[in-house]
Protein backbone atom coordinates (compact mmCIF):
# COMPACT_ATOMS: atom_id res chain seq x y z
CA UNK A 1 -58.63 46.23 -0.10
CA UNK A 2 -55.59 47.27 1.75
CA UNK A 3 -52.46 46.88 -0.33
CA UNK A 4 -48.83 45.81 0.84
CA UNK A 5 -47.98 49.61 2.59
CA UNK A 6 -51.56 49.70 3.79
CA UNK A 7 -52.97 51.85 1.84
CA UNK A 8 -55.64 51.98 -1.21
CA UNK A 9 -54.52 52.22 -4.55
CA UNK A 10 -56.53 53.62 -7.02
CA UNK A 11 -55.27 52.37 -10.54
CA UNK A 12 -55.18 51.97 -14.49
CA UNK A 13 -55.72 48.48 -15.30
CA UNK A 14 -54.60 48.65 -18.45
CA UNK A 15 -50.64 49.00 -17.91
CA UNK A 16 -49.05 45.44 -17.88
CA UNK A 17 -46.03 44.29 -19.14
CA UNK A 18 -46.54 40.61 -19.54
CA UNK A 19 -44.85 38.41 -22.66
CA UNK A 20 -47.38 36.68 -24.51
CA UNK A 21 -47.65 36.50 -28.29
CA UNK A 22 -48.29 39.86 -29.81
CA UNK A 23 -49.46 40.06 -33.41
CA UNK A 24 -46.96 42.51 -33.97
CA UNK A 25 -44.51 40.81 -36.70
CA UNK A 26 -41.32 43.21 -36.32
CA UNK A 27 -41.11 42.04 -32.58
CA UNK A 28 -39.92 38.54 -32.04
CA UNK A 29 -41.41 37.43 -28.43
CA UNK A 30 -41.80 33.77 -28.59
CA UNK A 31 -40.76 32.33 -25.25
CA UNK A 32 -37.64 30.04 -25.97
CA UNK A 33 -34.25 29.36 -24.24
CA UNK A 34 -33.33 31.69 -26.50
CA UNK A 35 -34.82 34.37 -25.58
CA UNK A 36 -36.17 34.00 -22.33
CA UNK A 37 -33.77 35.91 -19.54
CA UNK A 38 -34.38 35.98 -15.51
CA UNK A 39 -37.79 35.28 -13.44
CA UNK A 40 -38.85 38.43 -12.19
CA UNK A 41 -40.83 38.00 -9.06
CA UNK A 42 -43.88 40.35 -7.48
CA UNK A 43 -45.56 40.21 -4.33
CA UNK A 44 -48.12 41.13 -2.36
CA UNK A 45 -49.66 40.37 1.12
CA UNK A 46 -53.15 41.83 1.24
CA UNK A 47 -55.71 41.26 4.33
CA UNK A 48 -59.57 42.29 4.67
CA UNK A 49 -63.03 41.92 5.76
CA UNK A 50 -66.69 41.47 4.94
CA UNK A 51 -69.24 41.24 7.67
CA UNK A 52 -72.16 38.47 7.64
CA UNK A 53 -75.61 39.18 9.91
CA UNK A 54 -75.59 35.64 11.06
CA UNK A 55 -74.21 33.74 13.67
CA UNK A 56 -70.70 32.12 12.51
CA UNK A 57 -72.48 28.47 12.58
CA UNK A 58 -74.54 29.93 10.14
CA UNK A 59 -71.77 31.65 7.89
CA UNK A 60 -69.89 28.48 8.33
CA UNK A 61 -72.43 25.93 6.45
CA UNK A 62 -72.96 28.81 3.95
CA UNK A 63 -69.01 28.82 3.60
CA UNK A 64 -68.62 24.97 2.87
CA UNK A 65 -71.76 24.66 0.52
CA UNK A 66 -69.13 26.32 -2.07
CA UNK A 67 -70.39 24.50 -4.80
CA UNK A 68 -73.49 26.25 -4.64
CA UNK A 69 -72.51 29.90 -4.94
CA UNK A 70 -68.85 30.23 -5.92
CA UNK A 71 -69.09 30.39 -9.69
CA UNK A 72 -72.17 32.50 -9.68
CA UNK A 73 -70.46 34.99 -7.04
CA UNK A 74 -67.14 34.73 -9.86
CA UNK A 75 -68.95 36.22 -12.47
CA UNK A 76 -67.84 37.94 -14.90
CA UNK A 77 -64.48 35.53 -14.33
CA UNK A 78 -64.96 32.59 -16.15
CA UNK A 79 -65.48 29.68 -13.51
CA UNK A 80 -65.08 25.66 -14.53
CA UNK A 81 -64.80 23.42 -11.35
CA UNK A 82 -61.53 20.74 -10.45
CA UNK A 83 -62.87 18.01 -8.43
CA UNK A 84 -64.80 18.55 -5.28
CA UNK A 85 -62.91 21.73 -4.18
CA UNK A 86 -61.24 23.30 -6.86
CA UNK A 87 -61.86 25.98 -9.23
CA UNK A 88 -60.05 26.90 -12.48
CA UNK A 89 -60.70 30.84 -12.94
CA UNK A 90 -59.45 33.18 -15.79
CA UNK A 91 -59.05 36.27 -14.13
CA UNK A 92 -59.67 38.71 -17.44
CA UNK A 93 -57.85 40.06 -19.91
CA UNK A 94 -54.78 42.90 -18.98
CA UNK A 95 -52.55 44.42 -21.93
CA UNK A 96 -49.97 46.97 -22.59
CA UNK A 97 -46.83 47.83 -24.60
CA UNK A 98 -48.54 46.20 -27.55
CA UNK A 99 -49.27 42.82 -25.60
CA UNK A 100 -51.99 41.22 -23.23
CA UNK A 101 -52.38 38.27 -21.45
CA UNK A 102 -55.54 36.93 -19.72
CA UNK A 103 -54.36 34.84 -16.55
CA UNK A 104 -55.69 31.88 -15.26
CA UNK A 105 -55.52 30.10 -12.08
CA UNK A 106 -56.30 27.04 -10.12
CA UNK A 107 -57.70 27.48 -6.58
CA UNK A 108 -58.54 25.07 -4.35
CA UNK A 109 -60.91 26.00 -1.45
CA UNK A 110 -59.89 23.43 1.21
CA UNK A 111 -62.40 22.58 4.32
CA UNK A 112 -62.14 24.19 7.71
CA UNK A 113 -59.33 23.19 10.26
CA UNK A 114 -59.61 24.26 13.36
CA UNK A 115 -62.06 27.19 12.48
CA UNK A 116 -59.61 28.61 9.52
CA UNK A 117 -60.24 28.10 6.00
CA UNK A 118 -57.50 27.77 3.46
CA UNK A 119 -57.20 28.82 -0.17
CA UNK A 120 -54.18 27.87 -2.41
CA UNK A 121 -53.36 27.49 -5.94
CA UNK A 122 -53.24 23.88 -7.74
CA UNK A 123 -52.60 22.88 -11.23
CA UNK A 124 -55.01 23.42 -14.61
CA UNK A 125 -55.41 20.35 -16.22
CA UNK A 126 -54.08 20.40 -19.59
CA UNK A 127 -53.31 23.63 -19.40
CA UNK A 128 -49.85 25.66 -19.63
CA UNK A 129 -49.36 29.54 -18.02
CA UNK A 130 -47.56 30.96 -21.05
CA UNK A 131 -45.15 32.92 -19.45
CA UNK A 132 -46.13 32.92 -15.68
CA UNK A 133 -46.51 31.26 -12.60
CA UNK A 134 -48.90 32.19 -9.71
CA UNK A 135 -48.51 31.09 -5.82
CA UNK A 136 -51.80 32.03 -4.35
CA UNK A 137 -52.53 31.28 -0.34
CA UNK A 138 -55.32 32.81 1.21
CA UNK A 139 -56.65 32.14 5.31
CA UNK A 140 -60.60 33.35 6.51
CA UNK A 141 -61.08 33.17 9.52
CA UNK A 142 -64.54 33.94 11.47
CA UNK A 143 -65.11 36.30 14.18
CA UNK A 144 -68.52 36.31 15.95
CA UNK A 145 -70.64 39.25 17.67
CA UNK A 146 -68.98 42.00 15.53
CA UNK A 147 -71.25 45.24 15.75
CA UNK A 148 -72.45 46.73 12.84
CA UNK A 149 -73.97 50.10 12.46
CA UNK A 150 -75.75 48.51 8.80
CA UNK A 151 -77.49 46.29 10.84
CA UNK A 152 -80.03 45.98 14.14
CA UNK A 153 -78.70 46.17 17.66
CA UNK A 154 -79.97 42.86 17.75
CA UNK A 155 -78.80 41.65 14.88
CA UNK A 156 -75.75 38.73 15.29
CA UNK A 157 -72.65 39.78 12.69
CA UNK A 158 -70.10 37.38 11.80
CA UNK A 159 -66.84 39.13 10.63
CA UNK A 160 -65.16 37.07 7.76
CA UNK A 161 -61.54 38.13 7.77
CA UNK A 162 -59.38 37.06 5.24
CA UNK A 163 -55.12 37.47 4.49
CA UNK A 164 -53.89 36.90 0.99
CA UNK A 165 -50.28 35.85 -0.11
CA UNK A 166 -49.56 36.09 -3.57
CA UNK A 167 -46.40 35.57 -5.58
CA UNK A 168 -47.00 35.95 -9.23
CA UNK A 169 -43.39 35.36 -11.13
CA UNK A 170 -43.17 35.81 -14.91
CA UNK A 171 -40.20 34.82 -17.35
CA UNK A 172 -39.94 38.10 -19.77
CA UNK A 173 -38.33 37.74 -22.93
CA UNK A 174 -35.12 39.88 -23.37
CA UNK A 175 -36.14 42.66 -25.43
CA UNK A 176 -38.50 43.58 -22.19
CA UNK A 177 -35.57 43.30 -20.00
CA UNK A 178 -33.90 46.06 -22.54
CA UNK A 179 -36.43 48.37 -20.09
CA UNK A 180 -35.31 49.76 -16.84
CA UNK A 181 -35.88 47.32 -14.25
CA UNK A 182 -37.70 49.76 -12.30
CA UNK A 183 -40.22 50.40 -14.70
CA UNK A 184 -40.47 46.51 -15.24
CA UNK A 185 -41.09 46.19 -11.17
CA UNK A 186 -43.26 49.41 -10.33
CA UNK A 187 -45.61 48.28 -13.21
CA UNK A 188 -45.90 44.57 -12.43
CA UNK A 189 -46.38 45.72 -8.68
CA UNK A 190 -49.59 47.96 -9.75
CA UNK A 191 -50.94 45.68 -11.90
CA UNK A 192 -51.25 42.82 -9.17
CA UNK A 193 -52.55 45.54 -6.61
CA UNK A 194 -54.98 46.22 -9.31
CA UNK A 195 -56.29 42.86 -10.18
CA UNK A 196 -56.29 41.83 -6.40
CA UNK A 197 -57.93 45.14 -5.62
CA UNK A 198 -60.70 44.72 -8.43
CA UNK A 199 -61.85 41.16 -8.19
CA UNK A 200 -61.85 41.12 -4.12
CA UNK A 201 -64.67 44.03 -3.89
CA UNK A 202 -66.46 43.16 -6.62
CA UNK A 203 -66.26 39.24 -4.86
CA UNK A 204 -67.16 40.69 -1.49
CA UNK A 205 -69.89 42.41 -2.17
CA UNK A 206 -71.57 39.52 -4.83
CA UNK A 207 -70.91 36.82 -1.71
CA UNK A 208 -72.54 39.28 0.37
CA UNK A 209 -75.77 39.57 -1.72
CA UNK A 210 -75.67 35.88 -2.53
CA UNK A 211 -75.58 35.16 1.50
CA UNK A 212 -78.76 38.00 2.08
CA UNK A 213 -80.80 35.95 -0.44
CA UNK A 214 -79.48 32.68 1.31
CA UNK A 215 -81.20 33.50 4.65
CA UNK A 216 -84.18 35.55 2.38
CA UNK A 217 -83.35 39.13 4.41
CA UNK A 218 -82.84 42.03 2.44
CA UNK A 219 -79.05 43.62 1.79
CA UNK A 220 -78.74 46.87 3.40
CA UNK A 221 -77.37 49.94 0.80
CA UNK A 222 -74.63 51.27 3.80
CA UNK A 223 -73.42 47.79 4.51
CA UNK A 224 -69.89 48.63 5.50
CA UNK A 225 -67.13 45.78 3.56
CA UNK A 226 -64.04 47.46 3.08
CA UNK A 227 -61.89 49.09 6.52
């Protein structure tokens, strides 16, 4: 996963600063006008690969059977579907400075147009982000004949390349604004590098699998994913 300077990030997940109720009774943090100061907003444009030994028709109707592999492919996220396209996902659980929070986000995976494959975030029903707000919009687009060394000369490889923009904003109470700011915005910015980082390998490689078992060939160790 390349991150926003192009480069890999190798990084703790466990340093967040994110307001959600802490069972820590000397620290008042409940999110009221009271105490709730300025958005503070991170983002991140992130693009990729993973390579398919199929022709792109092929890919394709593997692609838009969603309902069929998505949630499996999730796991360990916790997966409940939203209508015919949509997906409500909890992402995991991230804590630090005495707090944690364990997002979750509604992604709707909308049918090709014109050979490009949209992803963007839609509302959880009956359900409130305590303290943040997540913009999520994702494009895949296929690319046939790509030569792999994983596979036979012969072998047809669809490239699925994908570009990710993600704004995740979060209202922080105002005894976390007492911290520098640049500690506030260097630590939000690993975090989502992180938790993009994390979940779109460990995706990859599961759709990958799933899609090996889906045309019954076997999944080659040295299969390259990542650039």
């Amino acid at each position: 996963m390349l991150s926003r300077n192009g480069e890999y990030q190798s990084l703790e997940i466990t340093k967040a600063v994110l307001p959600v109720v802490s069972s820590q009774p000397e620290v008042e943090n409940v999110l009221t006008e009271a105490n709730v100061a300025t958005l503070t907003k991170f983002y991140g444009r992130y693009q990729d690969f993973m390579e398919m030994p199929a022709p792109a028709v092929k890919v394709a109707e593997y692609l838009d059977a969603h309902a069929l592999w998505f949630s499996r492919c999730a796991e360990p996220m916790k997966v409940q579907p939203l209508g015919e396209n949509g997906y409500a996902l909890v992402i995991g659980r991230f804590a630090s400075f005495g707090y944690e929070v364990e997002p979750k986000i509604g992604l709707e995976l909308l049918p090709p147009q014109e050979g490009i494959y949209r992803i963007r975030t839609i509302p959880v029903p009956n359900y409130q982000p305590p303290g943040y707000d997540v913009d999520y919009r994702a494009a895949l687009q296929l690319i046939e004949n790509v030569v792999d060394e994983a596979y036979t000369s012969d072998s047809q490889v669809t490239r699925v390349e994908w570009e990710l923009d993600l704004v995740v904003e979060l209202h922080f109470p105002r005894f976390i604004q007492r911290l520098p700011k640049s500690l506030i915005q260097s630590t939000g910015d690993r975090l989502l590098n992180q938790i993009v980082r994390q979940v779109s390998r460990r995706l990859t490689r599961k759709v990958q699998e799933d899609f090996h078992n889906f045309l019954g060939i076997p999944f080659p160790i040295n299969s390259k994913k990542k650039r």
